[in-house]
C-alpha atoms as a PDB file:
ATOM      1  CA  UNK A   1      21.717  -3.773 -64.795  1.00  0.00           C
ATOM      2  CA  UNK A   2      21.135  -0.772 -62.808  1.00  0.00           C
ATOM      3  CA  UNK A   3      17.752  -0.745 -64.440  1.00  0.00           C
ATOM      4  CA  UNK A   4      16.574  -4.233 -63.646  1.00  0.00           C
ATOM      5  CA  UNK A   5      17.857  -3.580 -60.416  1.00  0.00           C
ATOM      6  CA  UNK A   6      15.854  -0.716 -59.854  1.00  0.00           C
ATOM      7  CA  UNK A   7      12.709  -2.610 -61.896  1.00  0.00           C
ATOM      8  CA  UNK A   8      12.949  -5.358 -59.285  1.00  0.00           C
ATOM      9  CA  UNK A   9      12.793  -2.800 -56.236  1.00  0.00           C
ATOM     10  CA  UNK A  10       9.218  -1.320 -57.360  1.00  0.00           C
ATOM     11  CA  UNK A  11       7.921  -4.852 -58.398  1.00  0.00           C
ATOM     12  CA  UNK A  12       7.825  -5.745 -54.401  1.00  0.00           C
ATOM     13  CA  UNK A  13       4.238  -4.275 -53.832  1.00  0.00           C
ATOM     14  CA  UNK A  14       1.356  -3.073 -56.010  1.00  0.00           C
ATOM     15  CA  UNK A  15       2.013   0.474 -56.093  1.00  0.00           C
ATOM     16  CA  UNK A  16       5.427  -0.031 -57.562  1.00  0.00           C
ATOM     17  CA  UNK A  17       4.618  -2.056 -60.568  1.00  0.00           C
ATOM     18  CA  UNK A  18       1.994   0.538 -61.922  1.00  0.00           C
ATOM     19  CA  UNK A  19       4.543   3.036 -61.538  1.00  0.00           C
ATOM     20  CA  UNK A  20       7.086   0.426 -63.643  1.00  0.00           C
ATOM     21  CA  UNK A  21       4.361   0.004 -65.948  1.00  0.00           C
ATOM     22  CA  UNK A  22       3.817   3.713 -66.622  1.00  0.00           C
ATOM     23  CA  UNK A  23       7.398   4.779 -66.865  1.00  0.00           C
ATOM     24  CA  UNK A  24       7.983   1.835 -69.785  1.00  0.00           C
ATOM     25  CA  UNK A  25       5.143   2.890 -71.748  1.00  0.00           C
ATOM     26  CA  UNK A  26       5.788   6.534 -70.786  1.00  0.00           C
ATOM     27  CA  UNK A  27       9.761   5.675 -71.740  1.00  0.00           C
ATOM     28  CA  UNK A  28       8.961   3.871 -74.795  1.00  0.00           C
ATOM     29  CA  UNK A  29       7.089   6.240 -76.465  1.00  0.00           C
ATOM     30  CA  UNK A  30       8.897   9.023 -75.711  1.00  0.00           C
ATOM     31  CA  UNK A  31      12.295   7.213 -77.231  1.00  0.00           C
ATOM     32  CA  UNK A  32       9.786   6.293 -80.117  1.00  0.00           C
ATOM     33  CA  UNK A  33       9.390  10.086 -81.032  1.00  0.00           C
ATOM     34  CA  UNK A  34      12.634  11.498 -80.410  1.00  0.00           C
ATOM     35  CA  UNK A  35      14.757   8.638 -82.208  1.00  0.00           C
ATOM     36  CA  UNK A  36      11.979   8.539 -85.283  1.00  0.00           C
ATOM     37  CA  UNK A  37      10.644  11.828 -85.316  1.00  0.00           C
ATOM     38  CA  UNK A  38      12.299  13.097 -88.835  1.00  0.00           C
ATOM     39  CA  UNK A  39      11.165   9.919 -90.378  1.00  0.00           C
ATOM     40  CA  UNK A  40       7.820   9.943 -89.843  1.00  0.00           C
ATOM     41  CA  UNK A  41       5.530  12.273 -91.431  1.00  0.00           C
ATOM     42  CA  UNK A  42       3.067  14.935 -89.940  1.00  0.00           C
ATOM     43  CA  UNK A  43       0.231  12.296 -89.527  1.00  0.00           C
ATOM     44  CA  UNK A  44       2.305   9.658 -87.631  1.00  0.00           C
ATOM     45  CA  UNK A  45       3.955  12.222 -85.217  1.00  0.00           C
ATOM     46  CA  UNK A  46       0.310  13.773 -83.936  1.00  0.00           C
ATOM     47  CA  UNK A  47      -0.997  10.719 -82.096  1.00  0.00           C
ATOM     48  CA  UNK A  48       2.644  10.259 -80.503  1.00  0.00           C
ATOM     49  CA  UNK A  49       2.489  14.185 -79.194  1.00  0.00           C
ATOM     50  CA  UNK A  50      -1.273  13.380 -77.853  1.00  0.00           C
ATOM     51  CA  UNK A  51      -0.363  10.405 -76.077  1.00  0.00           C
ATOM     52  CA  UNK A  52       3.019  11.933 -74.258  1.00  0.00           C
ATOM     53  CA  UNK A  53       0.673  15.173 -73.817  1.00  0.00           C
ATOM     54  CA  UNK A  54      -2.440  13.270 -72.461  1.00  0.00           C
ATOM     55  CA  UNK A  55      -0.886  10.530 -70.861  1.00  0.00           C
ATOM     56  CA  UNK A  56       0.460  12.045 -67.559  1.00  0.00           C
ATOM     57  CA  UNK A  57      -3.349  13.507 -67.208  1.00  0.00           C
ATOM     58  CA  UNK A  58      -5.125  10.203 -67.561  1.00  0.00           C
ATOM     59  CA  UNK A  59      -2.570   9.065 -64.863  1.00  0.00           C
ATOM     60  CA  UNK A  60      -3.092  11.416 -62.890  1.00  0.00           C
ATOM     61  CA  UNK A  61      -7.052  10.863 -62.456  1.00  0.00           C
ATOM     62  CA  UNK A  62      -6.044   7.228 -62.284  1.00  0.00           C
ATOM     63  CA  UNK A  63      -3.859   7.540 -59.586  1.00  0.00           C
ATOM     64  CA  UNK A  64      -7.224  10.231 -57.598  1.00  0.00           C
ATOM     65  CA  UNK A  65      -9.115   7.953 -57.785  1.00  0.00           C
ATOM     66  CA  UNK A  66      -6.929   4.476 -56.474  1.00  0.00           C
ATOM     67  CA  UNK A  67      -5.938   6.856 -53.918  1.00  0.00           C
ATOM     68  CA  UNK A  68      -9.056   7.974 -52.818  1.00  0.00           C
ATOM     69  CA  UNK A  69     -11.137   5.129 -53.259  1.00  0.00           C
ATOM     70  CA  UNK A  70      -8.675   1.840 -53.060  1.00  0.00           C
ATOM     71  CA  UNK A  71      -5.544   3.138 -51.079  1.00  0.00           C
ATOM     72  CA  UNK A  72      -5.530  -0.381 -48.722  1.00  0.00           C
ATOM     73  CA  UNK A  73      -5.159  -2.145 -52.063  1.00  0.00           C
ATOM     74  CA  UNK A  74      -1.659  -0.363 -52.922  1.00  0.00           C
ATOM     75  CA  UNK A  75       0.537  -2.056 -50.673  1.00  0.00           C
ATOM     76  CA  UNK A  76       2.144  -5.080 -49.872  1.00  0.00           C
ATOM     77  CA  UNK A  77       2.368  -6.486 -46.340  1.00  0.00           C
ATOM     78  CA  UNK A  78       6.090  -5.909 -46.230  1.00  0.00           C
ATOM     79  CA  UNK A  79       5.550  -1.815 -46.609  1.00  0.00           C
ATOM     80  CA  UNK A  80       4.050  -1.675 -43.122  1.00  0.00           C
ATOM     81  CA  UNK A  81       6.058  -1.970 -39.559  1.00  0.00           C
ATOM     82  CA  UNK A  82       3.539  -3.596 -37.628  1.00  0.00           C
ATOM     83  CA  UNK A  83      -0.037  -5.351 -37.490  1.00  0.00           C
ATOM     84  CA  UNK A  84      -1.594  -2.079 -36.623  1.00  0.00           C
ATOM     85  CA  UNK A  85      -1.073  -0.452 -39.847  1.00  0.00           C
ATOM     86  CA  UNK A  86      -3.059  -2.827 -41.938  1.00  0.00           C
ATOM     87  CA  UNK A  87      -6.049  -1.584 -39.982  1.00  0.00           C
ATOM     88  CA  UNK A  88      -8.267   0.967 -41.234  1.00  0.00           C
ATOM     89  CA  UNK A  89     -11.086   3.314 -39.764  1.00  0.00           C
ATOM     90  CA  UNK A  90     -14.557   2.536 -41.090  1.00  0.00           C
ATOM     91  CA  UNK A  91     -15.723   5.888 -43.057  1.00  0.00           C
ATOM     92  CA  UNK A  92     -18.806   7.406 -41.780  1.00  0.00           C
ATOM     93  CA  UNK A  93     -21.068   5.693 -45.045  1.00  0.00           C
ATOM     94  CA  UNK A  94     -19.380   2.475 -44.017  1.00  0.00           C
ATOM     95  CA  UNK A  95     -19.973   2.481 -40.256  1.00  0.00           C
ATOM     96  CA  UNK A  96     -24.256   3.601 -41.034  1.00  0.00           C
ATOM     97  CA  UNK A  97     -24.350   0.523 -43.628  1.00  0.00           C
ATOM     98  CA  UNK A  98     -22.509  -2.205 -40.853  1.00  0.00           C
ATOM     99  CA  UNK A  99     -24.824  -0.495 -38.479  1.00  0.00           C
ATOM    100  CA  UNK A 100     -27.933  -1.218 -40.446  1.00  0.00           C
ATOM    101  CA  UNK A 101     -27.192  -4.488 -41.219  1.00  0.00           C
ATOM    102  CA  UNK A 102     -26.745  -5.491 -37.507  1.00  0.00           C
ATOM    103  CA  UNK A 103     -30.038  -3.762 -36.797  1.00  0.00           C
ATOM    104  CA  UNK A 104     -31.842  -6.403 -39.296  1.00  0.00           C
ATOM    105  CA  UNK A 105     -29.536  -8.844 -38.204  1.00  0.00           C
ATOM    106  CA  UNK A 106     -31.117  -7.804 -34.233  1.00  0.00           C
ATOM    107  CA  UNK A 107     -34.452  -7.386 -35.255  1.00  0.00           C
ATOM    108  CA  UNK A 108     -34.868  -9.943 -38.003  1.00  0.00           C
ATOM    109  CA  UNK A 109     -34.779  -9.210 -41.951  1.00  0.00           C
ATOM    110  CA  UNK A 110     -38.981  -9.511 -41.810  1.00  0.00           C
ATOM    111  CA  UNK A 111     -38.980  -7.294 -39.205  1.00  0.00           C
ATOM    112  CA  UNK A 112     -37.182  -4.481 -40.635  1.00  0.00           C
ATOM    113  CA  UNK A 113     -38.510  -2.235 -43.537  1.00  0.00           C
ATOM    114  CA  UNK A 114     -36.160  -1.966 -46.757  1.00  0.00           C
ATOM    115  CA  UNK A 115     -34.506   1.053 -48.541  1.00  0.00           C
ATOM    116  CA  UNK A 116     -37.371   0.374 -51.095  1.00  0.00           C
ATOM    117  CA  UNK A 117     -40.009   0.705 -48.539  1.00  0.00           C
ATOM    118  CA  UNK A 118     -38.350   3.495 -46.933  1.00  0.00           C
ATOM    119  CA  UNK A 119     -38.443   5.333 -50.626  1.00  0.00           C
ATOM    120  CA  UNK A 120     -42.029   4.186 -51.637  1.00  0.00           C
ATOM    121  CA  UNK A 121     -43.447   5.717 -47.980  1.00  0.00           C
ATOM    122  CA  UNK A 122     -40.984   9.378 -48.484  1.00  0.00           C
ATOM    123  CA  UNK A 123     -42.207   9.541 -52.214  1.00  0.00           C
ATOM    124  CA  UNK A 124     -45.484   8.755 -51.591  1.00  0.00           C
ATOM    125  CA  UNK A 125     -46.032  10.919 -48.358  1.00  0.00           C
ATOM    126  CA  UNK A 126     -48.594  13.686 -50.050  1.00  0.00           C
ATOM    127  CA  UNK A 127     -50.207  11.012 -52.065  1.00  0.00           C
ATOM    128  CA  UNK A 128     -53.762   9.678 -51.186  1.00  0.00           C
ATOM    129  CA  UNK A 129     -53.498   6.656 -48.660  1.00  0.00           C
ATOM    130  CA  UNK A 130     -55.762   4.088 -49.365  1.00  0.00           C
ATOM    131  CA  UNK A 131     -54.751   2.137 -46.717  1.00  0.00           C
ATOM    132  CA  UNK A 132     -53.952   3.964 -43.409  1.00  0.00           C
ATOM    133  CA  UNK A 133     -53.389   1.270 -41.497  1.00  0.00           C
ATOM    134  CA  UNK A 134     -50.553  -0.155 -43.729  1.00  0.00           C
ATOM    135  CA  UNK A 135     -49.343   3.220 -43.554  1.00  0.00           C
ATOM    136  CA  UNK A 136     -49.239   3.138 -40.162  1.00  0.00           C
ATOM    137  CA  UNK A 137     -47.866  -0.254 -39.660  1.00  0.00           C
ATOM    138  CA  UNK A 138     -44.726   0.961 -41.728  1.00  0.00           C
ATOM    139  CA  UNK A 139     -44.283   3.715 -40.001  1.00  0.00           C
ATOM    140  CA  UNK A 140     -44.214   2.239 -36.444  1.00  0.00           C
ATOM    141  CA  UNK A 141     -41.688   0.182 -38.367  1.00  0.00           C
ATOM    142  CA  UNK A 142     -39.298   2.464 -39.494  1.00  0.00           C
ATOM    143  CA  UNK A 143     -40.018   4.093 -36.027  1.00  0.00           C
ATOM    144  CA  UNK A 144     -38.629   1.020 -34.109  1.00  0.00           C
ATOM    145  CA  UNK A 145     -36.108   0.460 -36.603  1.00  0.00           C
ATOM    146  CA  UNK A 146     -34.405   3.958 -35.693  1.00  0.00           C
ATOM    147  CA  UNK A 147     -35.233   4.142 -32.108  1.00  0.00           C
ATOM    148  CA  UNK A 148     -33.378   0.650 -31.581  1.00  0.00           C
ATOM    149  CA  UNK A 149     -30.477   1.720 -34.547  1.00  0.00           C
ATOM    150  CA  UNK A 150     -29.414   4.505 -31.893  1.00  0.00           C
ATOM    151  CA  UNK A 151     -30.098   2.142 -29.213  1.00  0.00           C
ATOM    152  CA  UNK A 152     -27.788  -0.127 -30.773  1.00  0.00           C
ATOM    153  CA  UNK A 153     -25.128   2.417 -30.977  1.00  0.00           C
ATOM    154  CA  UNK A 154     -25.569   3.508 -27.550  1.00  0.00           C
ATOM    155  CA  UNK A 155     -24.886  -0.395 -26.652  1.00  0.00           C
ATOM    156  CA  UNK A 156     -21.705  -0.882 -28.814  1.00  0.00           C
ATOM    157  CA  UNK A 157     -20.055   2.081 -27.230  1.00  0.00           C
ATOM    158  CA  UNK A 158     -20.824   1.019 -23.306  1.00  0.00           C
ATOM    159  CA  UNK A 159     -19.588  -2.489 -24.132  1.00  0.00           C
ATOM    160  CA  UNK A 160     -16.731  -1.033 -25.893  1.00  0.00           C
ATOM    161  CA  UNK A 161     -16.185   1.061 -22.870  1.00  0.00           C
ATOM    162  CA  UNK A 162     -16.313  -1.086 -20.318  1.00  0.00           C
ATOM    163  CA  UNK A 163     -14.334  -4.331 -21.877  1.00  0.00           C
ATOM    164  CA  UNK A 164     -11.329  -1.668 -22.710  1.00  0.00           C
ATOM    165  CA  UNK A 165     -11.670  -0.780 -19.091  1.00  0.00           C
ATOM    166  CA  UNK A 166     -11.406  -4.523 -17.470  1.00  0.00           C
ATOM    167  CA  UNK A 167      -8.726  -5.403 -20.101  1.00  0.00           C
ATOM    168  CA  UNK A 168      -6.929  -1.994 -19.627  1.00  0.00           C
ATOM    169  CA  UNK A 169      -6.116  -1.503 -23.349  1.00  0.00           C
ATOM    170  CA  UNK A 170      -7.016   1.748 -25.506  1.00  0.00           C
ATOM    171  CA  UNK A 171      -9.542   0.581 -27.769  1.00  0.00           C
ATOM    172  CA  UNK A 172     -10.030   1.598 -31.668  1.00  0.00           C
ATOM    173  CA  UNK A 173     -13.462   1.688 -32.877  1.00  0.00           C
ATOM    174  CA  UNK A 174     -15.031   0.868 -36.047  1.00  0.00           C
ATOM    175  CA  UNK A 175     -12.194  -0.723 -37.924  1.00  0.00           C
ATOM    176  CA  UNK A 176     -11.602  -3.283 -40.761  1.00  0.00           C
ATOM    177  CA  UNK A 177      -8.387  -5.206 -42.110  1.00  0.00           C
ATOM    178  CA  UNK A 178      -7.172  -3.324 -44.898  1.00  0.00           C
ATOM    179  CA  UNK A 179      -7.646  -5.823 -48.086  1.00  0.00           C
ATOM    180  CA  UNK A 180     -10.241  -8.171 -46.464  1.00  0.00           C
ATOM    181  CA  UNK A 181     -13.621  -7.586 -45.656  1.00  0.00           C
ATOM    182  CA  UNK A 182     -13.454  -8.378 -41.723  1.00  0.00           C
ATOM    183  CA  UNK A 183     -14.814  -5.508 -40.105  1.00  0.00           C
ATOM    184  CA  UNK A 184     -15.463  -5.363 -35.972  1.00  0.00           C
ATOM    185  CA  UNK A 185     -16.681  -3.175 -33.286  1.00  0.00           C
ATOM    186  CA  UNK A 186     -13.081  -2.145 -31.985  1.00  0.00           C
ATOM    187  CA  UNK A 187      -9.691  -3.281 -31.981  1.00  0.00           C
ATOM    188  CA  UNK A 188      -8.390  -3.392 -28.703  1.00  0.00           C
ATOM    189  CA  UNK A 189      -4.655  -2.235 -28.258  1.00  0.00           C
ATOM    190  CA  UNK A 190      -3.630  -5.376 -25.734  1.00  0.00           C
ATOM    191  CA  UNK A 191       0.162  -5.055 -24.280  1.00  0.00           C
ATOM    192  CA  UNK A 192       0.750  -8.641 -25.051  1.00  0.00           C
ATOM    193  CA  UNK A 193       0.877  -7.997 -29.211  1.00  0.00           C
ATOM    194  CA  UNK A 194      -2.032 -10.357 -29.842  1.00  0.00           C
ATOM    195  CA  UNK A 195      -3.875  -8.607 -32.556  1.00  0.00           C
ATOM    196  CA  UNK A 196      -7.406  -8.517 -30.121  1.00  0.00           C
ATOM    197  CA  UNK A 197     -10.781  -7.110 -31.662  1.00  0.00           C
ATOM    198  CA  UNK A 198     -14.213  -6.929 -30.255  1.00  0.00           C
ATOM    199  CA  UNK A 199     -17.530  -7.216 -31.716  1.00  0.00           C
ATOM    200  CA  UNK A 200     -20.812  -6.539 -30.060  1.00  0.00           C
ATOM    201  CA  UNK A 201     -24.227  -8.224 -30.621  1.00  0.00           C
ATOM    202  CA  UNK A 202     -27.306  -7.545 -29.667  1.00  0.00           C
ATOM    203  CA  UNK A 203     -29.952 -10.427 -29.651  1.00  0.00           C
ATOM    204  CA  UNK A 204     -33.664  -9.076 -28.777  1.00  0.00           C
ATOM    205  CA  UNK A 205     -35.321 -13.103 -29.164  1.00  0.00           C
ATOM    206  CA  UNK A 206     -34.957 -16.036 -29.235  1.00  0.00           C
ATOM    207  CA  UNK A 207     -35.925 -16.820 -32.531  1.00  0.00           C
ATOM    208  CA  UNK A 208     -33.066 -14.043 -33.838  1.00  0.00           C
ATOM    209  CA  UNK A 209     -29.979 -15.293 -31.892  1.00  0.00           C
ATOM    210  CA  UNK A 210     -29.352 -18.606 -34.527  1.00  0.00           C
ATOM    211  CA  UNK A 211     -28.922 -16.694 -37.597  1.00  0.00           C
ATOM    212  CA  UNK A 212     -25.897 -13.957 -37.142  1.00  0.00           C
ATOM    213  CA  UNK A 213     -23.278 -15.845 -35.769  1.00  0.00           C
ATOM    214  CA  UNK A 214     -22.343 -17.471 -39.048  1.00  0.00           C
ATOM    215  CA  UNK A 215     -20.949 -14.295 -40.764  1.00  0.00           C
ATOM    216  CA  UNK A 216     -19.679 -13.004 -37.555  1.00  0.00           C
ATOM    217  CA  UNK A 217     -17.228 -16.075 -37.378  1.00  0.00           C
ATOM    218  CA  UNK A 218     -15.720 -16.257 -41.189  1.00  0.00           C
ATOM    219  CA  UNK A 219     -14.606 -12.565 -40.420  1.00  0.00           C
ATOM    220  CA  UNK A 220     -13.074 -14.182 -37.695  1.00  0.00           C
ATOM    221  CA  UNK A 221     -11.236 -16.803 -39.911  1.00  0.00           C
ATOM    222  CA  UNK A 222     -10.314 -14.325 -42.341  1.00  0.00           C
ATOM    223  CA  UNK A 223      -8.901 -12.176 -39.635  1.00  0.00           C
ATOM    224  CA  UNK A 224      -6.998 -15.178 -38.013  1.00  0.00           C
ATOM    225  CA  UNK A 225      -5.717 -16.399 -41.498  1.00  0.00           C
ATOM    226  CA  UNK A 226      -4.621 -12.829 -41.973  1.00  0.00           C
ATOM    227  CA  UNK A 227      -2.947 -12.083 -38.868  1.00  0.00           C
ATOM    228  CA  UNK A 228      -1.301 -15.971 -38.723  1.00  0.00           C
ATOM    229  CA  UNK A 229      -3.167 -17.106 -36.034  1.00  0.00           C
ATOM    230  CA  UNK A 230      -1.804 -14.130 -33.864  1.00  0.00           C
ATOM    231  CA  UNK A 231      -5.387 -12.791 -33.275  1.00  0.00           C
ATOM    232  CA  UNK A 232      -8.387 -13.503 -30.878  1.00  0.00           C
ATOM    233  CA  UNK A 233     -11.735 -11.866 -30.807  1.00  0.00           C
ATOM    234  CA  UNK A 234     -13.973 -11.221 -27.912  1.00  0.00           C
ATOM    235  CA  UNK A 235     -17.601 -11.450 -28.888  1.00  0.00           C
ATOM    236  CA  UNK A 236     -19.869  -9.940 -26.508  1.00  0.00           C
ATOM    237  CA  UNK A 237     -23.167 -10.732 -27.218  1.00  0.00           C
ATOM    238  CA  UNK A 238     -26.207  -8.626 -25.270  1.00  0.00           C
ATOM    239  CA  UNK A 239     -29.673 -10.163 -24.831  1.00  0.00           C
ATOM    240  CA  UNK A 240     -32.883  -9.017 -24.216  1.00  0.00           C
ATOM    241  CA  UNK A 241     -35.070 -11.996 -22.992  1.00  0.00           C
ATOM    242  CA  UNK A 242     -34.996 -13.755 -19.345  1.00  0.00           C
ATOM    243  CA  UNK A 243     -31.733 -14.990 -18.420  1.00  0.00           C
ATOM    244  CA  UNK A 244     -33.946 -18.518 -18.053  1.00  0.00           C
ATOM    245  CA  UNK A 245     -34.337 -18.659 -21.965  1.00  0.00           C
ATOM    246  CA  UNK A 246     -30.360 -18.023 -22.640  1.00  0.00           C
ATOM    247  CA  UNK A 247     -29.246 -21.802 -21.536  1.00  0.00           C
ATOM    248  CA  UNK A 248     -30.411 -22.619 -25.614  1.00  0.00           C
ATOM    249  CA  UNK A 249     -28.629 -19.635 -27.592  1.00  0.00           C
ATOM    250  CA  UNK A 250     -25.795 -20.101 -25.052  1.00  0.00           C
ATOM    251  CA  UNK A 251     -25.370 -23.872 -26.685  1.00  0.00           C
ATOM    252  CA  UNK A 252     -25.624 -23.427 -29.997  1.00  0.00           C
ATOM    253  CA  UNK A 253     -22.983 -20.160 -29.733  1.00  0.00           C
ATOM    254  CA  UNK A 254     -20.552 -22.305 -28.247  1.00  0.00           C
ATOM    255  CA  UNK A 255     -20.836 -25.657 -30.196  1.00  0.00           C
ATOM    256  CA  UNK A 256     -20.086 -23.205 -33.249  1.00  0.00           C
ATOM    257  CA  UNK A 257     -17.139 -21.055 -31.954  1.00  0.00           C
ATOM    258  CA  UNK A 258     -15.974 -24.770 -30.623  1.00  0.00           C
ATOM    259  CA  UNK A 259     -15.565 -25.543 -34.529  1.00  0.00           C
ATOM    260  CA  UNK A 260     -13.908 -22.510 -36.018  1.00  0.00           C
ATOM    261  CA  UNK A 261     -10.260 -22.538 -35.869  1.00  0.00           C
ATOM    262  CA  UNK A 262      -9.495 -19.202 -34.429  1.00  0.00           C
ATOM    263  CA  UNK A 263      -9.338 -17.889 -30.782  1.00  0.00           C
ATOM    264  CA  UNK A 264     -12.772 -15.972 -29.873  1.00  0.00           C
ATOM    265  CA  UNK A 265     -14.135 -15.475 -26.383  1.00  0.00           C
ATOM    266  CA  UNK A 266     -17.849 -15.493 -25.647  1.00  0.00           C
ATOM    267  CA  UNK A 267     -19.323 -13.034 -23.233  1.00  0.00           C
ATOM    268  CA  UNK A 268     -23.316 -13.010 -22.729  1.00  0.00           C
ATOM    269  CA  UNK A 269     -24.281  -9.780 -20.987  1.00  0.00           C
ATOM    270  CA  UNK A 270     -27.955  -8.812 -20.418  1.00  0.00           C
ATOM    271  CA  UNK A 271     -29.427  -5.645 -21.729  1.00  0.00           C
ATOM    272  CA  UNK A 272     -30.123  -4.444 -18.318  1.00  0.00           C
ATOM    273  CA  UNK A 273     -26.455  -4.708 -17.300  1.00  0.00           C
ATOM    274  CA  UNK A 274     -24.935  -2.273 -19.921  1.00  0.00           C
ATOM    275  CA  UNK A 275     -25.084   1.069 -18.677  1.00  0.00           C
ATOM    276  CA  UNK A 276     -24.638   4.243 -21.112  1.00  0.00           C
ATOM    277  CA  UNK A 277     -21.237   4.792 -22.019  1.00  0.00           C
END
C-alpha cells in the first residue's frame, strides 16, 4: 500500500513517472539477479550485471540532456505557485531566430536574402564574379537586412521602455510560455494579476502590414487558452509610411483582433515617435 501510495505521488507530473518507470525496471531487475542468481548460469547472469552496471549511466545522459534541452516539458502545472513560473527567458539563439523572422516579416520574405544566399555569397567571396551587379544587389541586401535587424531591436526596447513606464509595471523581455510556442516581446508584471504581455511590430509599407498579424494572434489564443482567459496582450505596432496611408492597415488590424477571442489592445505609433531607449 505504502508503495502505490508513494507510486501515485510521482505519477502527478512528468518528471515523476520517468523516475517510477526507472526505479521498476531498475527494481525488477535487480530482484531478478539477487533472488535467481545461483540458478542461472555464467551466460544468463552477464547481461543482468551489464544492465544494473550500465543502466544508471544511460540515465544519467538521459536525464542531461531533458534537463538541458526540454526542462519546461518536466512539469505539470500544479508544481508551480503562480502564472509567472511557467514563463521562460528566450535563450540568446532563440531571441536572433524570433528576431530574424520579424525582420522578413517587416521587410517582406522577397525582400530579405536567405541563410542559403547568405552562405552561397560568404563561400563564394574569393571566387570570380561574373556578375557584379548581382553581387552587389545582394549585398546592399544583406546590408539593409542588418542595418534595419539592429534597428528593429533598438525599436522593441524603446517601446518596451516606454509602455512599462505609462503602465508602471517592471517589464520581462524576451519570454515564451513554457510548453507552448507563444513567444512575445515582454511580459509586463501588472499589479492587477492579469497575465499582460507585449509584442512590438514594425510595419515599413503598406503592402507588408496584411501578412503578420495572423501568427501574431494564434500566439495570442494559445496564450489566452493557457492562462484561462486571465491574459491580455498589448500589440504595439510602429509604422513607417504617412500617417494619411494608416486609416487602411488600421481597419483590417482591428476587424481581425475584433474576431479572436482573447483580450489584445492595439496601439499604432509612428516610427518618428519612438525615441531610443
Amino acid at each position: 500500500m505504502d508503495f502505490l501510495k508513494g507510486a501515485k505521488d510521482f505519477a502527478r507530473n512528468p518528471l515523476g513517472i520517468i523516475a517510477l518507470f526507472i526505479s521498476l525496471i531498475y527494481g525488477f531487475a535487480s530482484l531478478l539477479l539477487d533472488s535467481s542468481a545461483e540458478k542461472l548460469t555464467v551466460a544468463e547472469r552477464w547481461p543482468l550485471i551489464f544492465f544494473i552496471v550500465a543502466f544508471p549511466v544511460m540515465v544519467l545522459i538521459t536525464f542531461y540532456k531533458l534537463v538541458t534541452k526540454h526542462h519546461g516539458k518536466l512539469y505539470a502545472p500544479g508544481d508551480f505557485k503562480d502564472d509567472k513560473s511557467f514563463l521562460i527567458t528566450l535563450t540568446p539563439e532563440e531571441q536572433e531566430k524570433r528576431l530574424d523572422k520579424e525582420v522578413k516579416e517587416s521587410l517582406g520574405d522577397d525582400e530579405t536574402p536567405d541563410d542559403q544566399t547568405r552562405s552561397d555569397l560568404t563561400s563564394n567571396a574569393s571566387a570570380p564574379v561574373n556578375n557584379s551587379s548581382e553581387k552587389n544587389e545582394i549585398e546592399s541586401r544583406l546590408e539593409e537586412h542588418r542595418r534595419f535587424r539592429e534597428e528593429l531591436r533598438d525599436i522593441e526596447k524603446a517601446v518596451i521602455k516606454s509602455i512599462s513606464s505609462e503602465l508602471n509595471a517592471k517589464a520581462d523581455e524576451n519570454v515564451g510560455i513554457g510548453g507552448t510556442e507563444a513567444q512575445f516581446d515582454a511580459f509586463l508584471q501588472m499589479p492587477n494579476g492579469k497575465a499582460t504581455f507585449l509584442e512590438v511590430k514594425a510595419i515599413r509599407s503598406l503592402s507588408h502590414g496584411f501578412g503578420m498579424v495572423d501568427r501574431l494572434l494564434y500566439n495570442a489564443v494559445v496564450a489566452d487558452k493557457f492562462f484561462e482567459s486571465n491574459f491580455k496582450l498589448i500589440i504595439a505596432v510602429v509604422y513607417y509610411f504617412d500617417e494619411s496611408e494608416l486609416a487602411r492597415v488600421e481597419r483590417f488590424w482591428k476587424r481581425r483582433v475584433e474576431k479572436c477571442p482573447a483580450n489584445i489592445e492595439l496601439r499604432f505609433i509612428p516610427r518618428n515617435k519612438v525615441t531610443s531607449a
